[in-house]
N, C-alpha and C. Protein backbone atom coordinates (compact mmCIF):
# COMPACT_ATOMS: atom_id res chain seq x y z
N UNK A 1 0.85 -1.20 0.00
CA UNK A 1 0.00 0.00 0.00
C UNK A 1 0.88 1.24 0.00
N UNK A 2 0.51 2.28 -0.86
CA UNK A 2 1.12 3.59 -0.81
C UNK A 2 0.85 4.41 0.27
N UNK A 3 1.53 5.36 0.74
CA UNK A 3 1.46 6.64 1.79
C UNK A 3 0.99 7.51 1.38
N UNK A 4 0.08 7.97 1.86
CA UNK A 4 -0.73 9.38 1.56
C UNK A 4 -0.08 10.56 1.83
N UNK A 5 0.33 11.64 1.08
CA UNK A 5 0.65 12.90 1.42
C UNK A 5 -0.67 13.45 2.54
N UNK A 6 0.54 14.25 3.74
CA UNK A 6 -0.80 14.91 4.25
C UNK A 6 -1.95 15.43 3.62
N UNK A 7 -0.71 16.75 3.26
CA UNK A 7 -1.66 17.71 2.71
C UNK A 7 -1.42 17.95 1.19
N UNK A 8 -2.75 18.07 0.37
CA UNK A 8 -2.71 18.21 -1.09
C UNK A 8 -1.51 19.27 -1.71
N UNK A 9 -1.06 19.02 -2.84
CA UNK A 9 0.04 19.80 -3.14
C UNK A 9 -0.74 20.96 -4.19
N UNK A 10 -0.79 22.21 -4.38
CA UNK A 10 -1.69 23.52 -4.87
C UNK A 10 -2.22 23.06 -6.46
N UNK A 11 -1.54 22.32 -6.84
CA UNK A 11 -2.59 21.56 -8.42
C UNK A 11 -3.34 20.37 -7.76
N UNK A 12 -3.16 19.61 -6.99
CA UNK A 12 -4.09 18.67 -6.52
C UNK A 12 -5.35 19.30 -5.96
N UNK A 13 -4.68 20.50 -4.99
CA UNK A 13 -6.14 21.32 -4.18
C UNK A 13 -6.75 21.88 -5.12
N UNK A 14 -6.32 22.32 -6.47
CA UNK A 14 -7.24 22.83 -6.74
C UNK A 14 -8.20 21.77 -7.96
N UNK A 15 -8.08 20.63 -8.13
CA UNK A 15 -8.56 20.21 -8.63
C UNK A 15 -9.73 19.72 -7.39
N UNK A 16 -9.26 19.29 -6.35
CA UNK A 16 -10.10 18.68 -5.52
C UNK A 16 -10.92 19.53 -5.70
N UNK A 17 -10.44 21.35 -5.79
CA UNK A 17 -12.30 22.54 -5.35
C UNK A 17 -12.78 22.32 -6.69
N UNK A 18 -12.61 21.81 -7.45
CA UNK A 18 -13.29 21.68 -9.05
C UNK A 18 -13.94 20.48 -8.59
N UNK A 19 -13.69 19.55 -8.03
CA UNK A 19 -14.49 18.65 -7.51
C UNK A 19 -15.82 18.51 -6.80
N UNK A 20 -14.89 19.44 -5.73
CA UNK A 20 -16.36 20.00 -4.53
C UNK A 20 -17.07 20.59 -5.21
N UNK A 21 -16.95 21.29 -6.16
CA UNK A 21 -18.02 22.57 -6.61
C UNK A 21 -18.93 21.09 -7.35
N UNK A 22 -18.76 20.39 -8.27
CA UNK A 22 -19.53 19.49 -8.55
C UNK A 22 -20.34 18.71 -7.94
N UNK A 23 -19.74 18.31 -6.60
CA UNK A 23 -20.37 18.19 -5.60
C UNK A 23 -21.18 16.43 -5.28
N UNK A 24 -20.09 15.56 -5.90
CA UNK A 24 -20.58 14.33 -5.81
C UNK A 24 -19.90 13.65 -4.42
N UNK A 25 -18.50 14.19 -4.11
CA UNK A 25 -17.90 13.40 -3.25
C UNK A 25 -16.54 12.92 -3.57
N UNK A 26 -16.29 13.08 -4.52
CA UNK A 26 -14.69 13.38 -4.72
C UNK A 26 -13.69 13.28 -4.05
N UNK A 27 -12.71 12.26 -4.13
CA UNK A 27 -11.46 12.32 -3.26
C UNK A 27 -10.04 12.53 -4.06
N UNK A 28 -9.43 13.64 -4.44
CA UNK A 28 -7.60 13.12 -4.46
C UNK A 28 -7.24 12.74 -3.48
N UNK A 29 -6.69 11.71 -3.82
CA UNK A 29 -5.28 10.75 -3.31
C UNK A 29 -4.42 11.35 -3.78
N UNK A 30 -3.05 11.38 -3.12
CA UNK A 30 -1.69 12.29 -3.51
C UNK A 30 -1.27 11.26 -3.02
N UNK A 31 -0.20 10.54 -3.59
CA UNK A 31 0.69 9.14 -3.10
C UNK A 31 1.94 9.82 -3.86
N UNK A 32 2.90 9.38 -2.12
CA UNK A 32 4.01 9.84 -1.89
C UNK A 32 5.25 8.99 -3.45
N UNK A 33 4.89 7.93 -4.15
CA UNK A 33 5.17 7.27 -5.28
C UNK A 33 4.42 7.79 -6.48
N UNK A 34 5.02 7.85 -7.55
CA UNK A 34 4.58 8.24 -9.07
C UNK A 34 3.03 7.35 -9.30
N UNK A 35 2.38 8.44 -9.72
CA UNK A 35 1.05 7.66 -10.31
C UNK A 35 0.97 8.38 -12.07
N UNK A 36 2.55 8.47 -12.49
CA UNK A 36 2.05 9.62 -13.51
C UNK A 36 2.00 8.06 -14.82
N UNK A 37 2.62 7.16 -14.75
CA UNK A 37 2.35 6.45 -16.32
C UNK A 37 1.00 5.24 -15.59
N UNK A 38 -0.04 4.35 -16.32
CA UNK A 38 -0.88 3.94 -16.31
C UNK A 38 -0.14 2.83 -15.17
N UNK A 39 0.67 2.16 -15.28
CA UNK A 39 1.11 0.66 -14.47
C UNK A 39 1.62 1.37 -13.04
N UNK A 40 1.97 2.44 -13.01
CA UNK A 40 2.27 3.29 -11.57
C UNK A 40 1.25 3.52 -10.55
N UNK A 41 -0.04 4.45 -11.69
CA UNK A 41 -0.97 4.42 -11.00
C UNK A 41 -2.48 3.34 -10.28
N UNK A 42 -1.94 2.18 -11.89
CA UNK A 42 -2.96 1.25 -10.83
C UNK A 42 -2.23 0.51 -9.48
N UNK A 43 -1.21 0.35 -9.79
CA UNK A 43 -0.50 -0.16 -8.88
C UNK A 43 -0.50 0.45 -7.22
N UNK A 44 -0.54 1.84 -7.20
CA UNK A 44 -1.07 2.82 -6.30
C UNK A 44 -1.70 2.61 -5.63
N UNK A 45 -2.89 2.34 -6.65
CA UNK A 45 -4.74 2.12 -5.95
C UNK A 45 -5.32 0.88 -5.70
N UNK A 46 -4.48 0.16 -6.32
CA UNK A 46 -4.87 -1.17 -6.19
C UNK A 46 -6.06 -1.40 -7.91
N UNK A 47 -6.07 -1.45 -8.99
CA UNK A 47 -6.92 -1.36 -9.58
C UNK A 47 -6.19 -2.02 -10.86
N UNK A 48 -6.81 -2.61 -11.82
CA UNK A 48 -6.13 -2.76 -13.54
C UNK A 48 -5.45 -1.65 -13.95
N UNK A 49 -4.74 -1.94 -15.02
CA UNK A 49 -3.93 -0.94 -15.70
C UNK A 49 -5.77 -0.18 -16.64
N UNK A 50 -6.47 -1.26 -17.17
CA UNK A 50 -7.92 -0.92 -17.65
C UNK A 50 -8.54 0.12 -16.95
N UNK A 51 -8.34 0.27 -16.09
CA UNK A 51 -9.14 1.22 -15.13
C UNK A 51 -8.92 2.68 -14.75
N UNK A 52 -7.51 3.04 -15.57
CA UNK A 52 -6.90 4.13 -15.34
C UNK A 52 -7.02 4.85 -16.49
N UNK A 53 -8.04 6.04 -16.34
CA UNK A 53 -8.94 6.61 -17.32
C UNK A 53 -7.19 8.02 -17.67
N UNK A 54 -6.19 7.68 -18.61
CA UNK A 54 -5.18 8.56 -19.01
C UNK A 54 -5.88 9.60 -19.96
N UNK A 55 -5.11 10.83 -19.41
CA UNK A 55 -5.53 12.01 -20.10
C UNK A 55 -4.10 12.41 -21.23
N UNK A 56 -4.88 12.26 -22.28
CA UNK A 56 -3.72 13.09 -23.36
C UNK A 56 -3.92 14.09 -24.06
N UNK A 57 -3.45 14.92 -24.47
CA UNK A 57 -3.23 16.31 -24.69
C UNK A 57 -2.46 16.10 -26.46
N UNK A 58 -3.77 16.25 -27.29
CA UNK A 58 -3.20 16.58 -28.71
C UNK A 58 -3.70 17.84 -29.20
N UNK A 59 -2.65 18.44 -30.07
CA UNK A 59 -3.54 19.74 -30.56
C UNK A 59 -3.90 19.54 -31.92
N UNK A 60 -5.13 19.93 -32.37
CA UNK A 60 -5.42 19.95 -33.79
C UNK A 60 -4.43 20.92 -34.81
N UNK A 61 -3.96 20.55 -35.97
CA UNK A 61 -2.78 20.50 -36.70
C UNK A 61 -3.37 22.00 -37.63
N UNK A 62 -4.36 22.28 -37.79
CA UNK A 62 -4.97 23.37 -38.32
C UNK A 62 -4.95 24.33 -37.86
N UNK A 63 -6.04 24.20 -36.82
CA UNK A 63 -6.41 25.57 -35.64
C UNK A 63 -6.14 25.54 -34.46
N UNK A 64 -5.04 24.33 -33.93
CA UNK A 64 -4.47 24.76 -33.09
C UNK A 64 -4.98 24.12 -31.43
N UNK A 65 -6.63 23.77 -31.48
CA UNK A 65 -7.45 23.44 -30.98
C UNK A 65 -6.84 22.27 -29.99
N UNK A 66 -6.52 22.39 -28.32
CA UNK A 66 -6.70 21.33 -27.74
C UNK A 66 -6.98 20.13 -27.78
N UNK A 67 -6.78 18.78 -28.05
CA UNK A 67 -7.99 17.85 -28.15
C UNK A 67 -7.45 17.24 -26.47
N UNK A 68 -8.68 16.59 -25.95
CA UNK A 68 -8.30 15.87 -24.73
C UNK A 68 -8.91 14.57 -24.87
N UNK A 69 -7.63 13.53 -25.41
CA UNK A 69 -8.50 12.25 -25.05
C UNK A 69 -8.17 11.30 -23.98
N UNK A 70 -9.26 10.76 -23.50
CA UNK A 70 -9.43 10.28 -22.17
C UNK A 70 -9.54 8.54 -22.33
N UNK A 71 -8.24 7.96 -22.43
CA UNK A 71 -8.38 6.96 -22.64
C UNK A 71 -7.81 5.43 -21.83
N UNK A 72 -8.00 4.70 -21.68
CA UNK A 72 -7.71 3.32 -20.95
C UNK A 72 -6.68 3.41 -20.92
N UNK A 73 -6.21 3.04 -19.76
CA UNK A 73 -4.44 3.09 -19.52
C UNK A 73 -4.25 1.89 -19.85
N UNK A 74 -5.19 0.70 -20.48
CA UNK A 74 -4.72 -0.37 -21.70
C UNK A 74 -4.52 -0.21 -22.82
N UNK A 75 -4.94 0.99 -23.81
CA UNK A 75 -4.91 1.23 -24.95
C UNK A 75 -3.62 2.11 -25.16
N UNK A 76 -3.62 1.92 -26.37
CA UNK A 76 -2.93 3.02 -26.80
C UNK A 76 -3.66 4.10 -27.70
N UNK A 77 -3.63 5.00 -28.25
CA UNK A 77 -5.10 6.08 -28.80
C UNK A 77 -3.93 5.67 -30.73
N UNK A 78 -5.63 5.42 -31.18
CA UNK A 78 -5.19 5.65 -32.66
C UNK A 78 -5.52 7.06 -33.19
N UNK A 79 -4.36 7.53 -33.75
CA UNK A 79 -4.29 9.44 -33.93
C UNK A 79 -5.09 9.67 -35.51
N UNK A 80 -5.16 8.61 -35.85
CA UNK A 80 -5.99 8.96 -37.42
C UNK A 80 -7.34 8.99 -36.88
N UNK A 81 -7.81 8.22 -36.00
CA UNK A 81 -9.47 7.38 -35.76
C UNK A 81 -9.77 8.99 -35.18
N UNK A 82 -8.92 9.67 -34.56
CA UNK A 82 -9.08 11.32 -33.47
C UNK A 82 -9.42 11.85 -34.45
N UNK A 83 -8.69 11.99 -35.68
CA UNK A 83 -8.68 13.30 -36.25
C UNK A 83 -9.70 13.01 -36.95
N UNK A 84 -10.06 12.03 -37.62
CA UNK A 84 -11.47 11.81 -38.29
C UNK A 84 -12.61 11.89 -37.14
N UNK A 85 -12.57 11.86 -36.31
CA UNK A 85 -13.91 12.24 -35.34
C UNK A 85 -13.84 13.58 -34.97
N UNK A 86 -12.76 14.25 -35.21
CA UNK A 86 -12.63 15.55 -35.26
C UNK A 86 -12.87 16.70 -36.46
N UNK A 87 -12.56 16.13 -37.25
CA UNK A 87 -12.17 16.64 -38.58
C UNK A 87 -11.09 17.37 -38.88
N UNK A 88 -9.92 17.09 -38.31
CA UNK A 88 -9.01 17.42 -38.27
C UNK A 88 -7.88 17.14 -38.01
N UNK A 89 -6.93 16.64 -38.94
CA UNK A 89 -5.37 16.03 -38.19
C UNK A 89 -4.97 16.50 -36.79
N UNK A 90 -4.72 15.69 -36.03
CA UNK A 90 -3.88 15.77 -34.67
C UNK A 90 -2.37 15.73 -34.55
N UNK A 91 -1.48 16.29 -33.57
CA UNK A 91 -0.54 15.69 -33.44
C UNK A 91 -0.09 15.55 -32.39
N UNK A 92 1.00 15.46 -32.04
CA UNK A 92 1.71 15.60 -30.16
C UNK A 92 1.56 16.45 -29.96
N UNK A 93 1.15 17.35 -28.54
CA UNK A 93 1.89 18.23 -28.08
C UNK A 93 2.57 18.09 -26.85
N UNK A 94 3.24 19.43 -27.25
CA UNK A 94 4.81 19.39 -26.53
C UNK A 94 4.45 19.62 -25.21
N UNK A 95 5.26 19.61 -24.30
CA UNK A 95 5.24 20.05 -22.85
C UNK A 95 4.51 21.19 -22.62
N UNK A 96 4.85 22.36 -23.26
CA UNK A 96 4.60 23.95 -23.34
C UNK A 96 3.10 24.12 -23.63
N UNK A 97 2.16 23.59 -24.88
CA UNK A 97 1.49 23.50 -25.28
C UNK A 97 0.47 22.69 -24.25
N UNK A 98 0.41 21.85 -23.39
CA UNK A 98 0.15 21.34 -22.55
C UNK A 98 0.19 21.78 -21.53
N UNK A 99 0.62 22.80 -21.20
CA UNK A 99 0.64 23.64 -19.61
C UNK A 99 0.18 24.80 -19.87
N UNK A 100 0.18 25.74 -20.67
CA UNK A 100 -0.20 26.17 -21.67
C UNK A 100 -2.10 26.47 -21.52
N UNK A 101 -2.64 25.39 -22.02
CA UNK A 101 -3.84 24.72 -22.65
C UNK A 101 -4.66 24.08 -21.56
N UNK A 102 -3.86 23.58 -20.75
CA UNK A 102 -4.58 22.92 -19.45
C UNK A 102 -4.00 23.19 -17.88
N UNK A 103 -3.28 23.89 -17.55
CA UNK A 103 -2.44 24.68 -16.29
C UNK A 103 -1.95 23.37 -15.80
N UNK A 104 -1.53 22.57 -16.36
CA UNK A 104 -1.23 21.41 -15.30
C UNK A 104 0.36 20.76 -16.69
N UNK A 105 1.20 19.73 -15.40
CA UNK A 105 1.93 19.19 -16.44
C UNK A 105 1.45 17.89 -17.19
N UNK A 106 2.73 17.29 -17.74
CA UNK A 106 2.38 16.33 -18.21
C UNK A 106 2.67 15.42 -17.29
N UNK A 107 1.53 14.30 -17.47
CA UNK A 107 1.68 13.19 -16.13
C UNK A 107 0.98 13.66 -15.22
N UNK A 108 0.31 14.40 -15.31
CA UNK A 108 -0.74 14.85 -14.23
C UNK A 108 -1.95 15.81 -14.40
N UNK A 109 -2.35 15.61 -15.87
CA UNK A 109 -3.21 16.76 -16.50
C UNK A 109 -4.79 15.96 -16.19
N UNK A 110 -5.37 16.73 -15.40
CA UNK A 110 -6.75 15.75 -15.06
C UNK A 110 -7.65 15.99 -16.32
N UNK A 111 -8.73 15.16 -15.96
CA UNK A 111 -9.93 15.18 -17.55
C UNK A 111 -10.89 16.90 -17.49
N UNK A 112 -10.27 17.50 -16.22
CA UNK A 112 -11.35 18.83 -16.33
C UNK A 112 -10.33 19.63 -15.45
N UNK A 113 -10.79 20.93 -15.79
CA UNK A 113 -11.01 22.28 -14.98
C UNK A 113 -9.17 22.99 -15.66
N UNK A 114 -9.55 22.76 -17.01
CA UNK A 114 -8.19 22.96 -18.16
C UNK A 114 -8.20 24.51 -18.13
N UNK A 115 -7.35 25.06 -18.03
CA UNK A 115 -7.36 26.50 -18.52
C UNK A 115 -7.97 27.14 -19.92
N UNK A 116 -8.29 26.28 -21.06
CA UNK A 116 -8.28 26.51 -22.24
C UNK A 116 -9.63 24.97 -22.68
N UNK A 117 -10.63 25.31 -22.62
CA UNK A 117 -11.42 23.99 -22.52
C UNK A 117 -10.95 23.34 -24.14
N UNK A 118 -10.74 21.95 -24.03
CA UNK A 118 -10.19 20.96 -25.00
C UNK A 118 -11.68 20.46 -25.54
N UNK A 119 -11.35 19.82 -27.35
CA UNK A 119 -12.48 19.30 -27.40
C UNK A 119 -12.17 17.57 -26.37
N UNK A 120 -13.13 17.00 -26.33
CA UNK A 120 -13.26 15.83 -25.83
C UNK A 120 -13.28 14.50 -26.21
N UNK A 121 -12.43 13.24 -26.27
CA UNK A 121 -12.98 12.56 -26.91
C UNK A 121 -12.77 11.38 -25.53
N UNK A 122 -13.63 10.38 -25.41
CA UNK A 122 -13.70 9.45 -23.95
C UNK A 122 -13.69 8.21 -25.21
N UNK A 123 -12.58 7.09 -24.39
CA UNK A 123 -12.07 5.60 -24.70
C UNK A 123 -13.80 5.20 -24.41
N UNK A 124 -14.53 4.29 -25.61
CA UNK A 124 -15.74 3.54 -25.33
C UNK A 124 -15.32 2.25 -24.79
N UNK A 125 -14.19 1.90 -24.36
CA UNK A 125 -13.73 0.89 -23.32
C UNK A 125 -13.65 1.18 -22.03
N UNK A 126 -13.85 2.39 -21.26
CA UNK A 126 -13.85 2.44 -20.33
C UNK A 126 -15.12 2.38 -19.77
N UNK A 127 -16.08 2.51 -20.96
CA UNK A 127 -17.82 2.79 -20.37
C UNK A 127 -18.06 1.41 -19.72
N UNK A 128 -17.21 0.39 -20.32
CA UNK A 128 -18.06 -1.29 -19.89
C UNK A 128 -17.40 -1.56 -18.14
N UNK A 129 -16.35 -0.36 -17.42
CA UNK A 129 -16.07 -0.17 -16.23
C UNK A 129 -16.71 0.40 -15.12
N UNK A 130 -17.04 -0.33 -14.42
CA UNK A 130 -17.72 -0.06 -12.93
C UNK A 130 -16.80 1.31 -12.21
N UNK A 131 -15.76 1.53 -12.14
CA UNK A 131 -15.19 2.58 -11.48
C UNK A 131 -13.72 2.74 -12.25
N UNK A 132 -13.10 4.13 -12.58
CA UNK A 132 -11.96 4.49 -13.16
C UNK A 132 -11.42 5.16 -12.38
N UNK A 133 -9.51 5.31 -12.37
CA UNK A 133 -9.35 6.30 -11.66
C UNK A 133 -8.88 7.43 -12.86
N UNK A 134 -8.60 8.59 -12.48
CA UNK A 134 -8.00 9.48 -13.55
C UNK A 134 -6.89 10.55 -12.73
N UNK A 135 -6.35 11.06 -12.98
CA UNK A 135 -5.11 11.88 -12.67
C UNK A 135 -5.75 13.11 -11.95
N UNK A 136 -5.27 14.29 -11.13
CA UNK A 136 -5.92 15.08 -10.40
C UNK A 136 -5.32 16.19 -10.37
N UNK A 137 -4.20 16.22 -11.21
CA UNK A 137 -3.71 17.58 -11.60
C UNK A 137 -1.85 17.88 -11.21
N UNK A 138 -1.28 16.46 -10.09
CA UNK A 138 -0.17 16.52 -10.14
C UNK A 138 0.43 14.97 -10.88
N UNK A 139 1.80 14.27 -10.66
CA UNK A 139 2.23 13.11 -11.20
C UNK A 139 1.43 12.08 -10.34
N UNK A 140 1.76 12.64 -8.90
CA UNK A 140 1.09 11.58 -7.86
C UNK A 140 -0.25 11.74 -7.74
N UNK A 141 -1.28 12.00 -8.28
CA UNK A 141 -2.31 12.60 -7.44
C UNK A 141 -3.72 11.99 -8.71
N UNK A 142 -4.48 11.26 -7.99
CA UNK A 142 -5.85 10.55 -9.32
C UNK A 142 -7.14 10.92 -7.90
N UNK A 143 -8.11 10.64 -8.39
CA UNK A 143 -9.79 10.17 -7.86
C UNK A 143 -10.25 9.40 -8.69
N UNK A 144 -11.18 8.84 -7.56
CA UNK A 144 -11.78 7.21 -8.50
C UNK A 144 -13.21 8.08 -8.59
N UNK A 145 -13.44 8.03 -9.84
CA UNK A 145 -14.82 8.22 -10.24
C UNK A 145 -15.58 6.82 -11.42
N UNK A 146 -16.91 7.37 -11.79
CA UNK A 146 -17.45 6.15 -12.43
C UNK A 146 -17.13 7.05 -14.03
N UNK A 147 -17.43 5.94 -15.28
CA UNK A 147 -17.60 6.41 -16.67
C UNK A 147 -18.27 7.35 -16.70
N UNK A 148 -19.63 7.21 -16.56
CA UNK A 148 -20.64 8.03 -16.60
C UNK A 148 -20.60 9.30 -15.87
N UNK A 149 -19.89 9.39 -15.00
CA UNK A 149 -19.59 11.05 -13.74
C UNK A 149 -18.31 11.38 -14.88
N UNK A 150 -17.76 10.50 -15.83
CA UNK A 150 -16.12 11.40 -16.54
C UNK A 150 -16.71 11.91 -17.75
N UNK A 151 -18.04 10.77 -18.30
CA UNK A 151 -18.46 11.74 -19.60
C UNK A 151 -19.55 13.26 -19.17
N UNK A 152 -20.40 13.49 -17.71
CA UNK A 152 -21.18 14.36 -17.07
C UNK A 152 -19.67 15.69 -16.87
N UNK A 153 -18.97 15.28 -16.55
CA UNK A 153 -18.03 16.33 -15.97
C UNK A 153 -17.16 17.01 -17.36
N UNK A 154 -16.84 16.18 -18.01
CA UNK A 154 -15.70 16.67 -18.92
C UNK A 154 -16.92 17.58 -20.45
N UNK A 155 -18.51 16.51 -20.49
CA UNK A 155 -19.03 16.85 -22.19
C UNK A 155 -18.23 16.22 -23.21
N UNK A 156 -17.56 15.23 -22.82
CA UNK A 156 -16.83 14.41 -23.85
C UNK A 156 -17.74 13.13 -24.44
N UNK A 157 -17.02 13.38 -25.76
CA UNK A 157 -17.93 12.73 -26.14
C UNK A 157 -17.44 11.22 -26.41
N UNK A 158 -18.00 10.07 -26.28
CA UNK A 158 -17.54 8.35 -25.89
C UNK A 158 -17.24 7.99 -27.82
N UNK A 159 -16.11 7.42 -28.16
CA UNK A 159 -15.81 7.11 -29.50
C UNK A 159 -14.85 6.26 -29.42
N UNK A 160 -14.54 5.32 -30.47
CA UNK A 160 -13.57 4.27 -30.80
C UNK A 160 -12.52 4.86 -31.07
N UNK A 161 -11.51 4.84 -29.77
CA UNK A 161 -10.36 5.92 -30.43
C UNK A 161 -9.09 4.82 -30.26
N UNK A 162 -9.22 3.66 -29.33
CA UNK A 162 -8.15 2.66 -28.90
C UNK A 162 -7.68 2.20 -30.54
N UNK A 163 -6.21 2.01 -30.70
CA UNK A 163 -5.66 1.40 -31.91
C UNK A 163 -5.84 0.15 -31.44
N UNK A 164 -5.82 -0.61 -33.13
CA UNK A 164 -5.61 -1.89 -32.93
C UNK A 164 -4.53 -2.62 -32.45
């Protein structure tokens, strides 16, 4: 079992008040060990690598546009299947562009409360999951929420984005 940080570190707290304001019950966990790649953080919580709802940060190749997809920390995201549900080529973005776009780093960019709202796209593999965790705004730091509270919170929309 991991060690809990006392107290939340100022990107965790403030994701937690993006939480409260929603108002379901929300917990960050801040563990004193890395929860920033998918096998870190289930390992953390005790949960599948399946269960760890990863946030990635692509920008559309045109206009520039955020995309945030929210996908199974089993998959890997196919970047053609994005841009056709987008209409628009995707590509990486960089560190900068990502802090940038969502006030948070990489390895710890939660599915909401982005500086720059992203469009949305949610893994339709995570919907067939009873509970996910997702990242909370630092490397160490997730909350376990359900599918259905990540597509209510974020407006993302559920699509076949996992590669083969």
């Amino acid at each position: 079992m991991t060690t809990l940080s006392p107290a939340l570190s100022p990107s965790a707290a403030r994701v937690q008040s993006i939480l409260d304001a929603i108002g379901l019950g929300h917990r960050v966990l801040e563990h004193e060990a890395s929860t920033r790649t998918s096998d870190e953080a289930a390992a953390a919580v005790g949960c599948t690598v399946a269960q760890i709802a990863k946030s990635l940060i692509f920008r559309a190749k045109e206009s520039g546009t955020p995309v945030l997809v929210i996908a199974s920390g089993a998959n890997r995201v196919n970047e053609k299947a994005v841009g056709a549900l987008i209409g628009e080529k995707i590509e990486r973005a960089d560190p900068d562009f990502v802090r940038e776009k969502t006030g948070f780093a990489i390895g710890g960019v939660p599915p909401l409360g982005h500086a720059v709202p992203p469009l949305v796209l949610i893994d339709d593999d995570l919907m067939a999951l009873g509970e996910i965790w997702a990242a909370a705004g630092t490397p160490n730091a997730v909350f376990r929420l359900t599918p259905d509270q990540l597509v209510s919170m974020t407006g993302g929309r559920v699509a076949a984005v996992k590669k083969d």
